[in-house]
Protein backbone atom coordinates (compact mmCIF):
# COMPACT_ATOMS: atom_id res chain seq x y z
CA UNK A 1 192.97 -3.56 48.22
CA UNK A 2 194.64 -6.76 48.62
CA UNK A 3 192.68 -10.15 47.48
CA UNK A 4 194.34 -13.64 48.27
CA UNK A 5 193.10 -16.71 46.29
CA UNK A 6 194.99 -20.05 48.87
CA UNK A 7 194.88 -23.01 47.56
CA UNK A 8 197.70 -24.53 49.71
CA UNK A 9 197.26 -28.27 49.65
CA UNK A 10 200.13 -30.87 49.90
CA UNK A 11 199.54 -32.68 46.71
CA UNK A 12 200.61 -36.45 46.68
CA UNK A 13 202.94 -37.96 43.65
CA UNK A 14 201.30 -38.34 40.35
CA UNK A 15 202.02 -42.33 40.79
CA UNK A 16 199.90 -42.23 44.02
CA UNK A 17 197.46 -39.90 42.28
CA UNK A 18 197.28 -43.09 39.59
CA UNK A 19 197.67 -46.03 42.17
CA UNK A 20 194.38 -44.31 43.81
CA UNK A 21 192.65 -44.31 40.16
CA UNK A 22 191.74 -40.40 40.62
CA UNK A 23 190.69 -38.91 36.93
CA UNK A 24 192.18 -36.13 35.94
CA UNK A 25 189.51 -33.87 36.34
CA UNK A 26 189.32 -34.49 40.09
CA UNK A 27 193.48 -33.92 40.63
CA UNK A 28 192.25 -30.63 38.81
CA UNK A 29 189.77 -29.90 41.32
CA UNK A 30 192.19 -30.57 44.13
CA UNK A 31 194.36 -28.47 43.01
CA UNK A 32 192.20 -25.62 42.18
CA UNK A 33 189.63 -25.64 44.85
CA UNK A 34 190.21 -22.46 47.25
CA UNK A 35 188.85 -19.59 49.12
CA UNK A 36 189.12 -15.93 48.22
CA UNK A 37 189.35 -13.34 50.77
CA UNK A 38 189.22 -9.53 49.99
CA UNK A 39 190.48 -7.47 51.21
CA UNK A 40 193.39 -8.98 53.54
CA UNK A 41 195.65 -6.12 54.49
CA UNK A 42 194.45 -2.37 54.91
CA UNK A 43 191.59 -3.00 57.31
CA UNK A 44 191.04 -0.41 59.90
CA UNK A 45 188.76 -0.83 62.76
CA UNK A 46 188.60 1.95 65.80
CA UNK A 47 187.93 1.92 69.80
CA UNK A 48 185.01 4.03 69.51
CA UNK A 49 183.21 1.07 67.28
CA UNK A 50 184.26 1.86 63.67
CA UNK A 51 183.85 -1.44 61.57
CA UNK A 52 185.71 -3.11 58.88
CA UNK A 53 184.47 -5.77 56.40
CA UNK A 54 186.22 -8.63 54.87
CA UNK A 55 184.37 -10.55 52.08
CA UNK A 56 185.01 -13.70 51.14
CA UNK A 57 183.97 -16.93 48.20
CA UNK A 58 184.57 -20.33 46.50
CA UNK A 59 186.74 -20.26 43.54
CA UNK A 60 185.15 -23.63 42.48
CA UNK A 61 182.01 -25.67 43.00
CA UNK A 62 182.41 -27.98 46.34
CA UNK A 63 180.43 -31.56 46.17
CA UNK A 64 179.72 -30.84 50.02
CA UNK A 65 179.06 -27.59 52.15
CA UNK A 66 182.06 -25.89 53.12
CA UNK A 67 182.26 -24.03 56.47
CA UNK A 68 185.38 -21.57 57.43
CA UNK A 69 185.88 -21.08 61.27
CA UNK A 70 186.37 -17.49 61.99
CA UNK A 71 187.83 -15.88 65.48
CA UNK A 72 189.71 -13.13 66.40
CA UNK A 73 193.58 -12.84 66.92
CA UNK A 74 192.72 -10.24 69.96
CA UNK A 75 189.04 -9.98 71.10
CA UNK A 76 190.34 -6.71 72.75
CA UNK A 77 190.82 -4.94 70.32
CA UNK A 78 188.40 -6.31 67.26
CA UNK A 79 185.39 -9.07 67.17
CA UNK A 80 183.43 -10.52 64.41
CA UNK A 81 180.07 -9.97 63.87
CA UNK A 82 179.85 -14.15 63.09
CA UNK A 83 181.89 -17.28 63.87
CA UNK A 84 181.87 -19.13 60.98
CA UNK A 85 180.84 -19.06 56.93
CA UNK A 86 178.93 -21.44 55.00
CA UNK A 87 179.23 -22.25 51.63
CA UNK A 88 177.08 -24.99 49.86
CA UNK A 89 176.80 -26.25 46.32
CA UNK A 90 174.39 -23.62 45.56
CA UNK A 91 175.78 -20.33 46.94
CA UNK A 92 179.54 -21.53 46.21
CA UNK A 93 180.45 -18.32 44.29
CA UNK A 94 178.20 -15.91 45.87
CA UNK A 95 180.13 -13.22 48.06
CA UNK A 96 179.36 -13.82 51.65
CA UNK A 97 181.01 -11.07 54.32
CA UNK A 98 182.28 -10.44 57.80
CA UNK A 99 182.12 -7.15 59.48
CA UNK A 100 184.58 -6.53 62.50
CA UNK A 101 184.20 -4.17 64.99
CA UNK A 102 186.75 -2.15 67.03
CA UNK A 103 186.81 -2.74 70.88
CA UNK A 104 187.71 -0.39 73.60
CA UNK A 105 189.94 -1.60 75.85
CA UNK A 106 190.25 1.17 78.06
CA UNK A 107 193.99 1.62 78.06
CA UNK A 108 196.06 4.92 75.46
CA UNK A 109 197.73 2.36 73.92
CA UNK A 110 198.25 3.50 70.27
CA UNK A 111 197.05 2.12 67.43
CA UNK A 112 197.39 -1.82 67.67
CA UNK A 113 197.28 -4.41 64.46
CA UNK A 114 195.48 -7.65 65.12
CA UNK A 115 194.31 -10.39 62.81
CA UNK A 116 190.94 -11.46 61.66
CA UNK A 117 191.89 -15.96 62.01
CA UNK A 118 190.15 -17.96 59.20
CA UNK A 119 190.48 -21.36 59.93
CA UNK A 120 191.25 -24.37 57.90
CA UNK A 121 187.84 -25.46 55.84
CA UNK A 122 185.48 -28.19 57.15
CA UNK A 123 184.23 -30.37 54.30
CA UNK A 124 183.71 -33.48 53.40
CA UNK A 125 184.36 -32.93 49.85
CA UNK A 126 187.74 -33.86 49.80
CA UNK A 127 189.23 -30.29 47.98
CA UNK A 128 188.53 -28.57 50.42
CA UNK A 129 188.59 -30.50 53.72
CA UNK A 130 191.48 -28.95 55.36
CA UNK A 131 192.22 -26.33 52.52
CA UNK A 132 193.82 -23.07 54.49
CA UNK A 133 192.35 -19.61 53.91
CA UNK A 134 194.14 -16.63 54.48
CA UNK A 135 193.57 -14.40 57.29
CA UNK A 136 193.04 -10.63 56.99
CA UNK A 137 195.32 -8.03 59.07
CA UNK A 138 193.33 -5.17 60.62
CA UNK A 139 194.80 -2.50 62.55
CA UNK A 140 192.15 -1.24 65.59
CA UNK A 141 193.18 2.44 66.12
CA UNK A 142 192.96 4.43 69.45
CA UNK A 143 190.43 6.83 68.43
CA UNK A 144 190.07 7.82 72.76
CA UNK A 145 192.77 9.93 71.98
CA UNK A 146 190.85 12.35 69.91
CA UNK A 147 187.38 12.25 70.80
CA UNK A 148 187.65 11.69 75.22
CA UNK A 149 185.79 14.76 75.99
CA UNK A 150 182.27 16.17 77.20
CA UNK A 151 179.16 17.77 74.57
CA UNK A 152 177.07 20.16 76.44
CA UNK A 153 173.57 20.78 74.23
CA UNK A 154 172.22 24.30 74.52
CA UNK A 155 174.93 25.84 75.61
CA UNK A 156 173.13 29.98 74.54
CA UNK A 157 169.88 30.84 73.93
CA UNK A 158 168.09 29.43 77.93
CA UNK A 159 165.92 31.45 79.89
CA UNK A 160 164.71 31.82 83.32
CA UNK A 161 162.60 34.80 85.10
CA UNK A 162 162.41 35.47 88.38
CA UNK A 163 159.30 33.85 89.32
CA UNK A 164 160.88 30.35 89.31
CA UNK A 165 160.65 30.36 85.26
CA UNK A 166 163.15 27.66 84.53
CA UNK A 167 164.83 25.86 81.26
CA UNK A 168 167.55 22.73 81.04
CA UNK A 169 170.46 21.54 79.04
CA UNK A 170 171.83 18.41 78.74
CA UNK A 171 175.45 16.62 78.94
CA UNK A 172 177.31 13.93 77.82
CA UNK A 173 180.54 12.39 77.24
CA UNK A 174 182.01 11.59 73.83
CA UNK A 175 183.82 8.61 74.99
CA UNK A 176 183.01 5.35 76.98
CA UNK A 177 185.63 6.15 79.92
CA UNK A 178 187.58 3.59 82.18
CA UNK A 179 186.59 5.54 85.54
CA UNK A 180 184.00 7.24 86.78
CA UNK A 181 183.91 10.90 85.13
CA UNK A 182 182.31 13.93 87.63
CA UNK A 183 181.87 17.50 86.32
CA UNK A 184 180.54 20.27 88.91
CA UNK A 185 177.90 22.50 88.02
CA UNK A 186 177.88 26.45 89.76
CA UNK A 187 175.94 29.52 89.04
CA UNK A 188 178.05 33.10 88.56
CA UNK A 189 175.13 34.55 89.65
CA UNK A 190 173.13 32.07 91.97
CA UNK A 191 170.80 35.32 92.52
CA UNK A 192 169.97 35.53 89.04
CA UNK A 193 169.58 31.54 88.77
CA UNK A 194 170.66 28.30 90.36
CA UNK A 195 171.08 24.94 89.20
CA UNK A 196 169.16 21.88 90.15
CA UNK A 197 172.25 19.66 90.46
CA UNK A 198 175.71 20.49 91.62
CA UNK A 199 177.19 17.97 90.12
CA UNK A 200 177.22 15.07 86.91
CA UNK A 201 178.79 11.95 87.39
CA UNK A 202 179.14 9.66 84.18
CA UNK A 203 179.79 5.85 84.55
CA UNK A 204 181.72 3.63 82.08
CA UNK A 205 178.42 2.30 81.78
CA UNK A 206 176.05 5.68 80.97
CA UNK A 207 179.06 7.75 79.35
CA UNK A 208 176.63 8.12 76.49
CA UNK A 209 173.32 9.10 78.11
CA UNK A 210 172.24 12.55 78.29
CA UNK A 211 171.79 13.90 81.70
CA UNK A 212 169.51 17.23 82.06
CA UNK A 213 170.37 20.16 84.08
CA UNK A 214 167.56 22.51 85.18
CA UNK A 215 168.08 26.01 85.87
CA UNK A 216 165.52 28.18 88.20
CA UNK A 217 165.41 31.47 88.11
CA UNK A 218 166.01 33.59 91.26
CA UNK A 219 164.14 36.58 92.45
CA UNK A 220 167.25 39.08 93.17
CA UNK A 221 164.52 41.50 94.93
CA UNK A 222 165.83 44.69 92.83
CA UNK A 223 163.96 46.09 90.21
CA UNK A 224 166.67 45.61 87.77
CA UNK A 225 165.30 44.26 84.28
CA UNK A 226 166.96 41.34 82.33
CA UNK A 227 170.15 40.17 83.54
CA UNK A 228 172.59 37.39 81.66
CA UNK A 229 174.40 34.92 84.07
CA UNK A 230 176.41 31.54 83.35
CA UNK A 231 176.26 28.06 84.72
CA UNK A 232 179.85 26.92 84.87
CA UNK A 233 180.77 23.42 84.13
CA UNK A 234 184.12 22.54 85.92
CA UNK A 235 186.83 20.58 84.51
CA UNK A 236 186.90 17.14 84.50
CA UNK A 237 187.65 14.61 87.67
CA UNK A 238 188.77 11.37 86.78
CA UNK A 239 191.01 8.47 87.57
CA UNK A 240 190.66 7.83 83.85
CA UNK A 241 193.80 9.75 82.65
CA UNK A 242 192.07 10.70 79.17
CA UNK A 243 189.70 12.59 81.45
CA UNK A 244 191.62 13.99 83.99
CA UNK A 245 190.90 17.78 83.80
CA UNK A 246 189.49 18.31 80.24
CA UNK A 247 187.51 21.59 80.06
CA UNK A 248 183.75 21.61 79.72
CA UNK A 249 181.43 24.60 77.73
CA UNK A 250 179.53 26.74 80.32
CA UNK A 251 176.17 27.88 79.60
CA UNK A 252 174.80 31.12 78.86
CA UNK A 253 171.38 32.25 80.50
CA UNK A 254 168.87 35.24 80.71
CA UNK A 255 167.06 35.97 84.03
CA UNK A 256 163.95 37.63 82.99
CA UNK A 257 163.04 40.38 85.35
CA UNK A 258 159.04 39.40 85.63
CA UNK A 259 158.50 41.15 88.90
CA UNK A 260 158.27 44.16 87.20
CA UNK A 261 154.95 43.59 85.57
CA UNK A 262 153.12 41.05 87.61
CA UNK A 263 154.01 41.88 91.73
CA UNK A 264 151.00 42.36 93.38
CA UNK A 265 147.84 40.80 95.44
CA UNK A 266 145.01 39.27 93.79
CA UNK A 267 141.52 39.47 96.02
CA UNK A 268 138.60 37.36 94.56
CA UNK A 269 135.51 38.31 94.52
CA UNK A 270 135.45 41.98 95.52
CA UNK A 271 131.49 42.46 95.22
CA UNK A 272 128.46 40.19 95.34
CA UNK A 273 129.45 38.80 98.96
CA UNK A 274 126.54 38.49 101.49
CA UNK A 275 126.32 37.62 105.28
CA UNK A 276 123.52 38.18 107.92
CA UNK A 277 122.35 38.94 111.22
CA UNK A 278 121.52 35.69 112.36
CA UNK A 279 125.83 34.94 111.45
CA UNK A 280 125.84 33.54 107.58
CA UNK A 281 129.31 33.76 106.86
CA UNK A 282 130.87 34.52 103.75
CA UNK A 283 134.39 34.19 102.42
CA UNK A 284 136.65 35.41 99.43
CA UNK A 285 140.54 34.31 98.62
CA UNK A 286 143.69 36.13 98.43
CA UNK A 287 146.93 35.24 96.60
CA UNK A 288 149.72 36.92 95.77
CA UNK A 289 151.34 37.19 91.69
CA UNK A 290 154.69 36.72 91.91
CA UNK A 291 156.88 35.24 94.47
CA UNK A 292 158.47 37.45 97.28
CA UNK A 293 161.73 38.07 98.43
CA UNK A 294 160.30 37.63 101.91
CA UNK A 295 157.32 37.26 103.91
CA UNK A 296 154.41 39.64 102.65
CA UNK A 297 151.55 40.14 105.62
CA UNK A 298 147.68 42.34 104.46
CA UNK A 299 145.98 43.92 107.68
CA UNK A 300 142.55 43.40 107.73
CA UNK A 301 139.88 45.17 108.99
CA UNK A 302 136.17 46.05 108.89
CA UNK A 303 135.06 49.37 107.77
CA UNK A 304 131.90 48.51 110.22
CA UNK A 305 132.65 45.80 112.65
CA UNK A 306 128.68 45.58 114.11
CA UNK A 307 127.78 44.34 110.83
CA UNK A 308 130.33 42.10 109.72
CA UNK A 309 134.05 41.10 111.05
CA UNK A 310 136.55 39.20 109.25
CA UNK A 311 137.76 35.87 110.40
CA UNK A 312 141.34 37.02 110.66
CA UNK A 313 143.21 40.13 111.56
CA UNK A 314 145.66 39.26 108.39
CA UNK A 315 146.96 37.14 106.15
CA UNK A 316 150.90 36.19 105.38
CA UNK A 317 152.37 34.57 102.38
CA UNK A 318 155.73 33.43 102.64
CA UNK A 319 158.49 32.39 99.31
CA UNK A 320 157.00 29.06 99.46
CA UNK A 321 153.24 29.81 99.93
CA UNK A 322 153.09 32.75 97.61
CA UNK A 323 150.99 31.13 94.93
CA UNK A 324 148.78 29.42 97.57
CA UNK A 325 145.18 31.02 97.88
CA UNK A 326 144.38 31.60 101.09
CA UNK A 327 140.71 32.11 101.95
CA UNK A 328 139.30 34.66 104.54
CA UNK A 329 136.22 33.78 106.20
CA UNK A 330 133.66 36.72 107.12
CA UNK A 331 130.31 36.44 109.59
CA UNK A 332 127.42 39.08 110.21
CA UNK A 333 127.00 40.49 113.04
CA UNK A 334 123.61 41.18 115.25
CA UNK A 335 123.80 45.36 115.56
CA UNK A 336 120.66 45.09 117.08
CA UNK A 337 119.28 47.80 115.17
CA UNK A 338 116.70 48.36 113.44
CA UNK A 339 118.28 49.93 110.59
CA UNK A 340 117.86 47.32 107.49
CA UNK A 341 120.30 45.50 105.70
CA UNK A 342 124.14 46.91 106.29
CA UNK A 343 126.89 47.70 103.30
CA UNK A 344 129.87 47.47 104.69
CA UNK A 345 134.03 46.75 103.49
CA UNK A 346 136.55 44.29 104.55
CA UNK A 347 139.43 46.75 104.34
CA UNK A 348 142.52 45.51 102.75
CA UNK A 349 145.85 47.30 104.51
CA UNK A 350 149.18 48.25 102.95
CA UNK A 351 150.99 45.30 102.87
CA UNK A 352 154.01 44.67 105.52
CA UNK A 353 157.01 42.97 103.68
CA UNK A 354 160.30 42.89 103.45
CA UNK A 355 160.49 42.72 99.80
CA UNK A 356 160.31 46.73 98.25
CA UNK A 357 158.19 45.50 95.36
CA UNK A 358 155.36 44.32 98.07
CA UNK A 359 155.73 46.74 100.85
CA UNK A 360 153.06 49.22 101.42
CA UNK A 361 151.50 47.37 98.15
CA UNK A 362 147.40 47.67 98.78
CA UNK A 363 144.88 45.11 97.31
CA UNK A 364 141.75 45.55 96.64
CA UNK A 365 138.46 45.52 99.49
CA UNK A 366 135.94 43.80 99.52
CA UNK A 367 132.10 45.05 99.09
CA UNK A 368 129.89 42.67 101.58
CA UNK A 369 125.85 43.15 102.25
CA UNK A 370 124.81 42.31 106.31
CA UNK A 371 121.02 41.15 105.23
CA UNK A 372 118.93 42.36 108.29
CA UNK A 373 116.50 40.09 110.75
CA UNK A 374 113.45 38.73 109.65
CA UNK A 375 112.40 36.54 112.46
CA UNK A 376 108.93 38.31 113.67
CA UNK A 377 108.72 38.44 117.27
CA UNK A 378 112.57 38.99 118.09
CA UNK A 379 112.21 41.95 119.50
CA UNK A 380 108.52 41.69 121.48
CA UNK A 381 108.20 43.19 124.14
CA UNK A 382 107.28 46.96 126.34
CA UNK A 383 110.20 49.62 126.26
CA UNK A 384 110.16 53.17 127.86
CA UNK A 385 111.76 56.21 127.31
CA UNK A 386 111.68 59.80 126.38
CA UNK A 387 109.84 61.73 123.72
CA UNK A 388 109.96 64.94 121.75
CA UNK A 389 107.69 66.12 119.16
CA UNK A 390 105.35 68.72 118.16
CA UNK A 391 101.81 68.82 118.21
CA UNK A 392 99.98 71.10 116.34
CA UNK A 393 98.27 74.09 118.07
CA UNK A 394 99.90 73.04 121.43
CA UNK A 395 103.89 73.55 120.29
CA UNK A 396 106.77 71.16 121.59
CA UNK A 397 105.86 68.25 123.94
CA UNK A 398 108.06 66.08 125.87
CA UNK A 399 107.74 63.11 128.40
CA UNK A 400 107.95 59.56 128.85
CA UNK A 401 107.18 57.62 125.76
CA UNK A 402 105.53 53.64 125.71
CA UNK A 403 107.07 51.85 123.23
CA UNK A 404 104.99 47.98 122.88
CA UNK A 405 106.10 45.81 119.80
CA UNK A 406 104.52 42.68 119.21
CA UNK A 407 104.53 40.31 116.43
CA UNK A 408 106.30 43.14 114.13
CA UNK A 409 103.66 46.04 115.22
CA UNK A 410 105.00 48.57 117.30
CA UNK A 411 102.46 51.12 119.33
CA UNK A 412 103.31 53.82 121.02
CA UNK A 413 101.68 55.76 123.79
CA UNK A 414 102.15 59.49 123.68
CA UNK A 415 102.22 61.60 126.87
CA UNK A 416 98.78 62.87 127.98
CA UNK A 417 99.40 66.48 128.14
CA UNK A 418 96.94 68.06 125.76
CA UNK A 419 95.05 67.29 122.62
CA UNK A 420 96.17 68.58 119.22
CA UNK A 421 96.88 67.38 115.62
CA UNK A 422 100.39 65.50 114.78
CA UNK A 423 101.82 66.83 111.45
CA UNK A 424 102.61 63.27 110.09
CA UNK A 425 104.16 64.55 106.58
CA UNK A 426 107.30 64.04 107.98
CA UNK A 427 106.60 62.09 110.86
CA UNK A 428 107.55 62.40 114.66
CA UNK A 429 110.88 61.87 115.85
CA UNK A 430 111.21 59.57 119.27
CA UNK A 431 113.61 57.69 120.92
CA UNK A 432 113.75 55.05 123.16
CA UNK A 433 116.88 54.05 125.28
CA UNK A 434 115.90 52.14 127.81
CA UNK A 435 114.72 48.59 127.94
CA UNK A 436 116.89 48.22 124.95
CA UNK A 437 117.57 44.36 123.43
CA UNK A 438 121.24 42.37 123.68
CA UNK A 439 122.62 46.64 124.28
CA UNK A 440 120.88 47.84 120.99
CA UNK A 441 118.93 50.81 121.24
CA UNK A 442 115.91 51.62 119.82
CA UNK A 443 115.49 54.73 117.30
CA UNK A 444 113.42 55.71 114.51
CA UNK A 445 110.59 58.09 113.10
CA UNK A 446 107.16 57.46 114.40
CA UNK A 447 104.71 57.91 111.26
CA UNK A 448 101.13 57.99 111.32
CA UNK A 449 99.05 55.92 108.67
CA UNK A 450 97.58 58.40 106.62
CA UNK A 451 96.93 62.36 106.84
CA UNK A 452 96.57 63.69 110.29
CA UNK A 453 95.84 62.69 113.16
CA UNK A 454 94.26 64.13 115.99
CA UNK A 455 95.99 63.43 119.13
CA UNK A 456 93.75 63.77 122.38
CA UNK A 457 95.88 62.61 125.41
CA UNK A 458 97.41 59.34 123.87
CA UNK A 459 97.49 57.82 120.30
CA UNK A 460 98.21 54.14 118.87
CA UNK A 461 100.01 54.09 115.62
CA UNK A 462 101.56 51.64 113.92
CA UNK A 463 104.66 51.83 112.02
CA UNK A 464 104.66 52.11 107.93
CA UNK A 465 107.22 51.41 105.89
CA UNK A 466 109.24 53.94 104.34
CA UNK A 467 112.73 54.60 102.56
CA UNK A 468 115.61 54.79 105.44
CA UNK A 469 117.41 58.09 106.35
CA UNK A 470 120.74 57.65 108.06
CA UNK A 471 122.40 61.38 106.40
CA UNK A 472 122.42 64.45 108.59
CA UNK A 473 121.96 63.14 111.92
CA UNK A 474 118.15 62.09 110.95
CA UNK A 475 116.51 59.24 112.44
CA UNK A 476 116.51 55.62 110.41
CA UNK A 477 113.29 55.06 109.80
CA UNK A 478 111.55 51.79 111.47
CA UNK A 479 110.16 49.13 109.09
CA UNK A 480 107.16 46.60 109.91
CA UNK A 481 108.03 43.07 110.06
CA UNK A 482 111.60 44.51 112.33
């Protein structure tokens, strides 16, 4: 370390000294009176901002504050973090210091040795008006000649999956540049994962921010587990010859084969769903798990269309609707029957795709209830046919039957062709197919109230309600109320 004590002062003959009547203790203090500066040689500063401080003091009490001018010998390459010192009466001897700080000036010059300029003290205490102070050599080195380069964060450990999973890194440059600085950003494996940029471009100006890369993973359509792929950072491209070409880390990635477990169709809700005659609609949604390769269409159908039909005949998802629920409307139909309320399926189809991990896939169907007709009165009105039954004591009859429903009570006239007993324990069968409402035809099992009943040429009965047969080619049975 290097300390210099100046105290250069042209001193005037001892006569003059006299002829001015100056006491000896002042010529003392002329001649005594300086500034110390530590240290004045050895100072290093650098272009990346490294710092060097130079402290300086009194080496005697002034009468009058004391100010030093500072400056720089070459603002280029070094600046002071102050332009001048102050020194008063009070805070003569206490240490004050400057810190300088290494500029960039954007050229591979070498190291380069400039000079920290202390200029002559301002006082009016007349040992140190005009006293010089010694400046302080500093040498500002080139430091862009180690560090010019490029830090990639995260350059192992990043994962993706092939649902669109993704993860990021970041870059940077080390050093502040004199050009723009561009880096190109590729995939090995762009079916394993892309990124979201294709290319960085760093600015004298943001050299030092972070910029974020985000990597997506790719669906590759093969059932082929975990794969590792790279994101490769080109070289360096530059007009800035520190930067002209410099190698950049690539990035290490895992593509997490996700397909595996989660490809499928999700149907919601599959039971519970209700629609009627009169055309309530219901609805449920579809959506598929994981995103396709290509376009994935489910056929739909309805296991009985006279009680309930589905909106649409199917449903696509595409790549970029995958994860979009898509709702299916459904409306009951009028069978015109009177047969009670319907169960019935929306049938879910193999799936049609182009993707092998959705093609011929099969979702779930849906359970729906048709809830019947209550409106009394819908179907008033006379209806004729044919009917067969047997009468007790007489054996099989047949002939035209008279069917007459009003207000929910049906009555039926029975051929006149002899008198007997009706077994009613299981009822009579009849039909009628003519006269029928909107097509529908009328069927069921004529039942008696009670017991027997004795038939004598016609009988009125009117219908009971009892638990519907549909099994084994049996009649449904007829309920009051339609």
């Amino acid at each position: 370390m290097f300390t210099s004590t100046f105290h250069h002062r042209q001193c005037r003959p001892a006569a003059s000294i006299h002829r001015l009547g100056l006491e000896s203790m002042e010529v003392r203090r002329l001649l005594t009176a300086g500034v110390t500066v530590t240290p004045t040689r050895g100072l290093n500063t650098s272009e990346d901002g490294g710092s060097a401080i130079v402290r300086m003091a009194l080496t005697q009490q002034p009468s009058a504050d004391v100010t030093i001018p500072l400056a720089s010998s070459n603002p280029l390459e070094g600046q002071a973090d102050r332009s001048q010192l102050v020194f008063t009466p009070a805070n003569w001897n206490v240490v004050q210091q400057v810190r300088v700080t290494g500029q960039p000036d954007g050229v591979r010059d070498g190291n380069k040795v400039y000079q920290l300029i202390t200029g002559d003290c301002v006082s009016t205490d007349p040992a140190y008006s005009g006293l010089m102070v010694k400046d302080a050599t500093i040498t500002n080195r080139d430091s862009r000649m180690l560090v010019a380069g490029a830090t990639v964060k995260r350059t192992n450990g990043l994962k993706t999956s092939e649902d669109g999973g993704t993860d990021v890194f970041t870059v940077k440059l080390n050093y502040r540049p004199v050009a723009d600085v561009s880096i190109l950003i590729t995939s090995d494996n762009p079916g394993e994962g892309i990124p979201g940029v294709g290319q960085l471009v760093f600015t004298p100006d943001n050299y030092s921010v972070p910029q974020t890369v985000t990597v997506t993973g790719q669906p590759d359509g093969v059932r082929d587990g975990t794969r590792t792929y790279h994101i490769v950072t080109g070289n360096t491209i530059s007009t800035d010859p520190l930067y002209l070409g410099l190698g950049v880390s690539n990035v290490t990635v895992r593509n997490l084969d996700s397909r595996i477990l989660v490809a499928g169709i999700t149907v919601t809700p599959t039971t519970g769903l209700k629609t009627s005659e009169l055309g309530a609609a219901t609805a449920f949604g579809m959506v598929l798990r994981y995103r396709p390769t290509s376009d994935v269409t489910v056929p739909l159908s309805s296991s009985n269309p006279s009680a309930g039909l589905p909106g649409v005949g199917s449903v696509t998802f595409t790549p970029a609707t995958w994860n979009i629920p898509r709702m299916v409307s459904v409306t009951g139909q009028d069978d015109g029957l009177f047969n009670g309320n319907v169960l019935y399926r929306i049938v879910t189809g193999p799936a049609i795709s182009g993707d092998p991990l959705y093609s011929g896939r099969n979702a779930a169907d849906v359970s729906i209830l048709n809830i019947r007709r209550t409106d009394v009165g819908r179907y008033d009105g006379v209806y004729t046919g044919t009917y067969s039954g047997t009468v007790s004591g007489s054996g099989p009859i047949n002939g035209p039957v008279r069917a007459e429903i009003r207000g929910g009570v049906i009555t039926v006239t029975l051929p006149g062709t002899g008198d007997g007993t009706l077994s009613t324990g299981g009822g009579v069968d009849f039909s009628v197919s003519s006269g029928s409402v909107q097509g529908a035809v009328f069927v069921g099992r004529l039942v008696s109230k009670a017991g027997t009943t004795t038939v004598t040429g016609s009988g009125t009965w009117t219908y009971l309600d009892l638990s519907g047969v549909s099994a084994n080619g049996r009649w449904n049975v007829l309920r009051t109320g339609l």
